[in-house]
C-alpha atoms as a PDB file:
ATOM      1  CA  UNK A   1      20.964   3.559  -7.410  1.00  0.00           C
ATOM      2  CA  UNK A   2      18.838   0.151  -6.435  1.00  0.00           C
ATOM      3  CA  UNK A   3      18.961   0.666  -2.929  1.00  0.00           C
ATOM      4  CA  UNK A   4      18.699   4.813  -3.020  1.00  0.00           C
ATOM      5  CA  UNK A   5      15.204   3.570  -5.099  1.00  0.00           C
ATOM      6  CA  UNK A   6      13.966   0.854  -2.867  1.00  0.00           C
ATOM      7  CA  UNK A   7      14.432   2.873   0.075  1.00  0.00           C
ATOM      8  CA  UNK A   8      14.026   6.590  -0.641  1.00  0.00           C
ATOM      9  CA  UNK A   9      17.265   8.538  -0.358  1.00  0.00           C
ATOM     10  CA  UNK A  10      19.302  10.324  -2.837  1.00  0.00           C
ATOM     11  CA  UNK A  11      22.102   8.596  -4.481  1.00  0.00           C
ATOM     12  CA  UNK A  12      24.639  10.576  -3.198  1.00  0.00           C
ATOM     13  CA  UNK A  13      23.429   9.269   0.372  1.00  0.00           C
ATOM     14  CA  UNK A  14      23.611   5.685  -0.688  1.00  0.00           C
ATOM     15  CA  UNK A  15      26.714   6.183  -1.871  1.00  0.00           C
ATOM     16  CA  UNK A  16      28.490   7.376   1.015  1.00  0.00           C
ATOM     17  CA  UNK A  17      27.041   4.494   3.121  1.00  0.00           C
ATOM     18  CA  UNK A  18      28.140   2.298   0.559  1.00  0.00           C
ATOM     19  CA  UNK A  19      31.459   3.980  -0.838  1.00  0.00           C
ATOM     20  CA  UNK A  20      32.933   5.799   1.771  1.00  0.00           C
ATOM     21  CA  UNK A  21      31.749   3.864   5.199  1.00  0.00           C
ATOM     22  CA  UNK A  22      29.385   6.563   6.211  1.00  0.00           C
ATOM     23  CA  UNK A  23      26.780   5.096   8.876  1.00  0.00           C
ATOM     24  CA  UNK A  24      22.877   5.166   7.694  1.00  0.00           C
ATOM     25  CA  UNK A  25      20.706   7.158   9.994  1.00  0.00           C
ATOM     26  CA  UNK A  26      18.381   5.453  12.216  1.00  0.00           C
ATOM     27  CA  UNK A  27      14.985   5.712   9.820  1.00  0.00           C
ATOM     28  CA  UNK A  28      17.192   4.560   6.998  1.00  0.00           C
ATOM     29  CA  UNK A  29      18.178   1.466   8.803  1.00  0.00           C
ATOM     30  CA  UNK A  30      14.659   1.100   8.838  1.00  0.00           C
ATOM     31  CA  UNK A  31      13.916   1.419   5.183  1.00  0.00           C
ATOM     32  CA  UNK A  32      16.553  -0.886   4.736  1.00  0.00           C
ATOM     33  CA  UNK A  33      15.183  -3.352   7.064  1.00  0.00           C
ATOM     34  CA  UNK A  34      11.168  -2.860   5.974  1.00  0.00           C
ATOM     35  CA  UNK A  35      12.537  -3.297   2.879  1.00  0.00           C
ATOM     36  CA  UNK A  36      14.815  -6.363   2.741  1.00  0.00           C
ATOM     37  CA  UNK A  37      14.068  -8.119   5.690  1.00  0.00           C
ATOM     38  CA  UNK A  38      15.738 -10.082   8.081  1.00  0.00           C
ATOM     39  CA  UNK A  39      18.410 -11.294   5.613  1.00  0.00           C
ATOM     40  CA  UNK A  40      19.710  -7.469   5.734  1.00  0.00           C
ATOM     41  CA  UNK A  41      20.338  -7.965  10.026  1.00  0.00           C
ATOM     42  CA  UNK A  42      22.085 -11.128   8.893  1.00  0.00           C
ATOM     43  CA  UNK A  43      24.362  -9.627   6.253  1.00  0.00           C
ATOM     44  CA  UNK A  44      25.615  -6.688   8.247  1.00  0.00           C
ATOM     45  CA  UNK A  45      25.722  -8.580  11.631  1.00  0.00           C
ATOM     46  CA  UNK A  46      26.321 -11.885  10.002  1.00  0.00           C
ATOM     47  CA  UNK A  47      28.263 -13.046  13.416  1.00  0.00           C
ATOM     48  CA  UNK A  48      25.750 -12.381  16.259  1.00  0.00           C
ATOM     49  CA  UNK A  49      23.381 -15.003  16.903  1.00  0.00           C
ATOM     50  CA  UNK A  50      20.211 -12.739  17.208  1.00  0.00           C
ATOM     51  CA  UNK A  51      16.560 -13.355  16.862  1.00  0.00           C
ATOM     52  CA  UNK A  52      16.765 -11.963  13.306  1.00  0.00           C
ATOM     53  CA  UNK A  53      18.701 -14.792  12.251  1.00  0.00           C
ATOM     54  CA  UNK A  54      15.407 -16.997  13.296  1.00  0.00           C
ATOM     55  CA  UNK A  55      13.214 -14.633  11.454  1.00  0.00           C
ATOM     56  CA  UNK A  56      15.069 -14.940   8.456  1.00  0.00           C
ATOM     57  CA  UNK A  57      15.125 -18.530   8.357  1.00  0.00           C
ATOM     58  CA  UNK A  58      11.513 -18.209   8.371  1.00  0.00           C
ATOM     59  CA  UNK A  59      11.260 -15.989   5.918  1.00  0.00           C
ATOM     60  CA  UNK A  60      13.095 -17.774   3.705  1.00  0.00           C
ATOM     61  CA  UNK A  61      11.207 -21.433   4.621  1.00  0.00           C
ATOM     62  CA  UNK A  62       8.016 -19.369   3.818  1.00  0.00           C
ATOM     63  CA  UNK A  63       9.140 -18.183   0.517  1.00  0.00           C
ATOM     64  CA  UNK A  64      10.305 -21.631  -0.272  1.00  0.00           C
ATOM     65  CA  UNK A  65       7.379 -23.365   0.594  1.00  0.00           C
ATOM     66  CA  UNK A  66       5.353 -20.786  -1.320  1.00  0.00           C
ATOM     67  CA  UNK A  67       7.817 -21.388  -4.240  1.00  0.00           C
ATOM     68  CA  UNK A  68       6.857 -25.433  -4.308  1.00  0.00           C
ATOM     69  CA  UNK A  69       3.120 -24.786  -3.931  1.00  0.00           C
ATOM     70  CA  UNK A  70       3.398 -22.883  -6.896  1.00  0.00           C
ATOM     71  CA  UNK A  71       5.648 -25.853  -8.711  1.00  0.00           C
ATOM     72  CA  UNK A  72       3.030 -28.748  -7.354  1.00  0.00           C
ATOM     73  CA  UNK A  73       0.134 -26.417  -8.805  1.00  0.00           C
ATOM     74  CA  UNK A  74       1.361 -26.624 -11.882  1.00  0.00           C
ATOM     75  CA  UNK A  75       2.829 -30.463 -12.002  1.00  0.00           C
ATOM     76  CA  UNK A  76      -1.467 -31.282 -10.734  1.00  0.00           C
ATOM     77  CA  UNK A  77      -2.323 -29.105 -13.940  1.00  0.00           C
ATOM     78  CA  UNK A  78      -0.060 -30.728 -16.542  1.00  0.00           C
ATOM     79  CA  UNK A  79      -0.637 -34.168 -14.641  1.00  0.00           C
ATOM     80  CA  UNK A  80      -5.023 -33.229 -15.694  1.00  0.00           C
ATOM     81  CA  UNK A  81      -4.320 -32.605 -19.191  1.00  0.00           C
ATOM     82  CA  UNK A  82      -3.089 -36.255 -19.760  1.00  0.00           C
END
């Protein structure tokens, strides 16, 4: 149901990709990919050194360094209210 949602298909479709090894189409692969990323190329083709595997170490360097900005915002707030 999630990834019929986040993507646009029925949940029948999802299901068969998922349930019965039925092969998204092309602009579903897509969806998928617009959708979750690189980590997605890494998880179905987790043994193929590709350049997705680069972008999703980025991705997830960015989202961790966003993450501690966030943290160190809030550590300089509570350190001001001494």
């Amino acid at each position: 149901m999630y990834v019929a949602a986040d993507i646009g298909v029925a949940v029948g479709t999802a299901r068969k990709w998922l349930d019965q090894g039925h092969c998204p189409s092309g602009p579903a692969y897509d969806a998928m990919i617009a959708t979750y990323g690189a980590a997605f190329l890494c998880a179905i083709r987790p043994d193929e050194a590709g350049w997705w595997h680069r972008v999703a170490r980025a991705e997830r360097q960015a989202a961790l360094e966003a993450r501690a900005e966030a943290i160190e915002q809030q550590l300089a707030s509570l350190r001001g209210a001494r």
